[in-house]
Protein backbone atom coordinates (compact mmCIF):
# COMPACT_ATOMS: atom_id res chain seq x y z
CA UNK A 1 105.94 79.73 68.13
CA UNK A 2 103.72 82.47 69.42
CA UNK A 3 100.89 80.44 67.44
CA UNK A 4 101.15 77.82 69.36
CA UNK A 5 100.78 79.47 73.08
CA UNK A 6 97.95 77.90 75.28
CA UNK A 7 94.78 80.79 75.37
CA UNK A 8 94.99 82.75 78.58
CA UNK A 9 91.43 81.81 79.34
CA UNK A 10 92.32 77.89 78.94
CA UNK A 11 91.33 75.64 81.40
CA UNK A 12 94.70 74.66 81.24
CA UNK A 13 96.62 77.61 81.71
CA UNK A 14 94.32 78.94 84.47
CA UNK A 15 95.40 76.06 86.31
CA UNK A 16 98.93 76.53 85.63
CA UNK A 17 99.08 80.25 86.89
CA UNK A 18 96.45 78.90 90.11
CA UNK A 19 99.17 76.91 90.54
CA UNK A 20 101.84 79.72 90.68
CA UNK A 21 99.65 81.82 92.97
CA UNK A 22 99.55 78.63 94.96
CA UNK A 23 103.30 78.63 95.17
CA UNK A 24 103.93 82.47 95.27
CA UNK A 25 101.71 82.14 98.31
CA UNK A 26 102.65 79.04 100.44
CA UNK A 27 106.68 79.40 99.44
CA UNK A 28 106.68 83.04 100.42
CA UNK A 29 108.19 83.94 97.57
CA UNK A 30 108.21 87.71 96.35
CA UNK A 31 105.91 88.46 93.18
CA UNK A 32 108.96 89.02 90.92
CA UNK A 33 109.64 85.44 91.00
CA UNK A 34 107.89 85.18 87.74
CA UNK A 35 110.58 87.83 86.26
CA UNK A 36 113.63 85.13 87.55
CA UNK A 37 115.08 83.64 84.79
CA UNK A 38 115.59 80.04 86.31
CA UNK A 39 112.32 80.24 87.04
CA UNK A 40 111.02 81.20 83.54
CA UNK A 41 113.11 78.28 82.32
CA UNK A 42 111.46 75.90 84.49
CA UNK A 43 107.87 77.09 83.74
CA UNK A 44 108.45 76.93 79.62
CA UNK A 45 110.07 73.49 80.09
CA UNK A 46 107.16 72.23 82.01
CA UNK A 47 104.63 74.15 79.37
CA UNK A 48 106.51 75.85 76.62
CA UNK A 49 103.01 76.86 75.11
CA UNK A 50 102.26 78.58 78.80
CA UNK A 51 102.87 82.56 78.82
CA UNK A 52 104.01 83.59 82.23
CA UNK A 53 102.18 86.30 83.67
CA UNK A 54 104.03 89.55 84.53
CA UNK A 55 104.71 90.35 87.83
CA UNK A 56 101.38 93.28 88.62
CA UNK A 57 99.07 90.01 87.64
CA UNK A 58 100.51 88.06 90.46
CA UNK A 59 100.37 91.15 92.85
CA UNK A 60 96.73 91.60 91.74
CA UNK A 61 96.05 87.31 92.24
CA UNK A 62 97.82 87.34 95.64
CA UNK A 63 95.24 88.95 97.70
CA UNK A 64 92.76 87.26 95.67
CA UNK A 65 93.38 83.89 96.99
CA UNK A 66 93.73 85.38 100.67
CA UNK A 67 90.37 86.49 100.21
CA UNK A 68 89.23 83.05 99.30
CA UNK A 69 91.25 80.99 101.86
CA UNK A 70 89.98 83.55 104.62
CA UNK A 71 86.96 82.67 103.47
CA UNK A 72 87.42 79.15 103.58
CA UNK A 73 88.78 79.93 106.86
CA UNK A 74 85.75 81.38 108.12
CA UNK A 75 83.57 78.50 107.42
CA UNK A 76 85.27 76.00 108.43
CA UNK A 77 85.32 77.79 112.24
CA UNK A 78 81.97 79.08 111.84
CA UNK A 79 80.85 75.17 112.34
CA UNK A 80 82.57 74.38 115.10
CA UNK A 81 80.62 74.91 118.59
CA UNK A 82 84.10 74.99 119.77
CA UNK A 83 87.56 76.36 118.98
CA UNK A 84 90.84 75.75 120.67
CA UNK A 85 93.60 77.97 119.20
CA UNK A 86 97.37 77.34 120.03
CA UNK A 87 100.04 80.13 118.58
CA UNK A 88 103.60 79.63 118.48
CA UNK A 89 106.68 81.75 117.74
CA UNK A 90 110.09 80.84 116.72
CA UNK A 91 113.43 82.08 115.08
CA UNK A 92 115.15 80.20 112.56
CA UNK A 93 118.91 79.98 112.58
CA UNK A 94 118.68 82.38 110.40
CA UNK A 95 116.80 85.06 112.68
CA UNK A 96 113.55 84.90 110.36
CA UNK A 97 110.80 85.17 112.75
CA UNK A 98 107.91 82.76 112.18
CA UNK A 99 104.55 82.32 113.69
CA UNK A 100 102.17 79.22 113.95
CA UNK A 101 98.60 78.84 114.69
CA UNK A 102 96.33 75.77 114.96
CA UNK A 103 93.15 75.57 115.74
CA UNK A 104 91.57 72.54 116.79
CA UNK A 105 87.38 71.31 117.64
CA UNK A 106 85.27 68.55 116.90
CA UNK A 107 83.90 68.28 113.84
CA UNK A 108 80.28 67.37 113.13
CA UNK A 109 81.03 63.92 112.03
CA UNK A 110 82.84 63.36 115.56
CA UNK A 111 86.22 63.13 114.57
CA UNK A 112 88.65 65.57 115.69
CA UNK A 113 89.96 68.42 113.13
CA UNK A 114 93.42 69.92 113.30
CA UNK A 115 94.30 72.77 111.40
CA UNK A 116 97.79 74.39 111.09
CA UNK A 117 99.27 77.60 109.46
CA UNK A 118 102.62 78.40 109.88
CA UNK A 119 104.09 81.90 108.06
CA UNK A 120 107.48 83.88 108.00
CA UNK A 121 106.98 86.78 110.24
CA UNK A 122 107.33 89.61 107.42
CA UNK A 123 104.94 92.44 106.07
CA UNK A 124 102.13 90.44 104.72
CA UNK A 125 102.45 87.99 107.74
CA UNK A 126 100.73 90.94 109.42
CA UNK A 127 97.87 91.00 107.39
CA UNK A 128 97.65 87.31 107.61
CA UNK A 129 97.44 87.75 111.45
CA UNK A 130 94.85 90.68 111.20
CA UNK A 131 92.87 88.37 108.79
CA UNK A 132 93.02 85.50 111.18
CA UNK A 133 91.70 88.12 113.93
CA UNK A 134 89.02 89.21 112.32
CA UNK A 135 87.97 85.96 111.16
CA UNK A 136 88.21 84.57 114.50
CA UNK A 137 86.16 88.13 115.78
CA UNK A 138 83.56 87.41 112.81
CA UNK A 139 82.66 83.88 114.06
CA UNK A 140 78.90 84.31 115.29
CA UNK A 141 80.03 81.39 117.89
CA UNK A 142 82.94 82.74 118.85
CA UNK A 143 81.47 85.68 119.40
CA UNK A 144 78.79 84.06 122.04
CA UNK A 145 81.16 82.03 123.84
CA UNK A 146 83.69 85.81 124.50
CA UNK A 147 79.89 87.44 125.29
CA UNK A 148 79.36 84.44 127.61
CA UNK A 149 82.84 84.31 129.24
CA UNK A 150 82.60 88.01 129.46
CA UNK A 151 79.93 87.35 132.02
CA UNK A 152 81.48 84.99 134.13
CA UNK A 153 79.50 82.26 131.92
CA UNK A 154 80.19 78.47 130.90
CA UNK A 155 80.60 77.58 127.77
């Protein structure tokens, strides 16, 4: 059986443990999940050639793909001549604090863009929010428009 396990390096199972980043990520779920048992089960019945990567890979790939979606997020408001930003808090019925933000501008196709993130207040939350913050700090346009409104300035 171990013969037949997909290389590491495969296109294929790069995209299956992208894909379990993805989740780890955008289900909150805690790095260990890849140590569950259910969850193993699921995986090889899905792949049975795919070797699951131990938990320190996915702690390792986490912060990896924050750095690329901050990224992402950084371009995507660095074209905008404009940004409106609307945050939201909220407690489930189960008291798990959450926070939302969406940003919305114009695109430069005319059409309006709408953006949302919504996370589970918990400790990487607040690196997401200090991400977001210095992301929305970094913004050369940004910056202008707080220089200009600084000054009494329109827009």
């Amino acid at each position: 059986m171990l013969d037949n396990l997909l290389p590491s390096l495969s296109p294929r199972a790069q995209r299956i443990t992208e894909s379990l980043v993805h989740f780890i990520c955008k289900d909150l779920q805690p790095c260990n999940v890849v140590n569950n048992a259910g969850f193993r089960w699921m995986v090889q019945t899905l792949e049975p050639r795919y070797k699951i990567p131990q938990r320190v890979h996915m702690v390792n790939a986490v912060p990896k793909m924050y750095e690329e979606v901050e990224e992402a997020v950084k371009m995507y408001l660095s074209s905008a001549q404009r940004v409106a930003l609307t945050c939201d808090g909220w407690t489930s019925r189960a008291t798990e604090s959450y926070e939302a933000i969406t940003s919305q501008h114009i695109s430069t196709d005319a059409r309006p863009s709408i953006r949302e993130s919504s996370q589970r207040l918990q400790g990487p939350t607040d690196c997401f929010r200090e991400g977001l913050d210095r992301t929305i700090r970094g913004s050369p346009k940004l910056r202008l428009m707080e220089k200009k409104k600084e000054r009494g300035m329109q827009g």
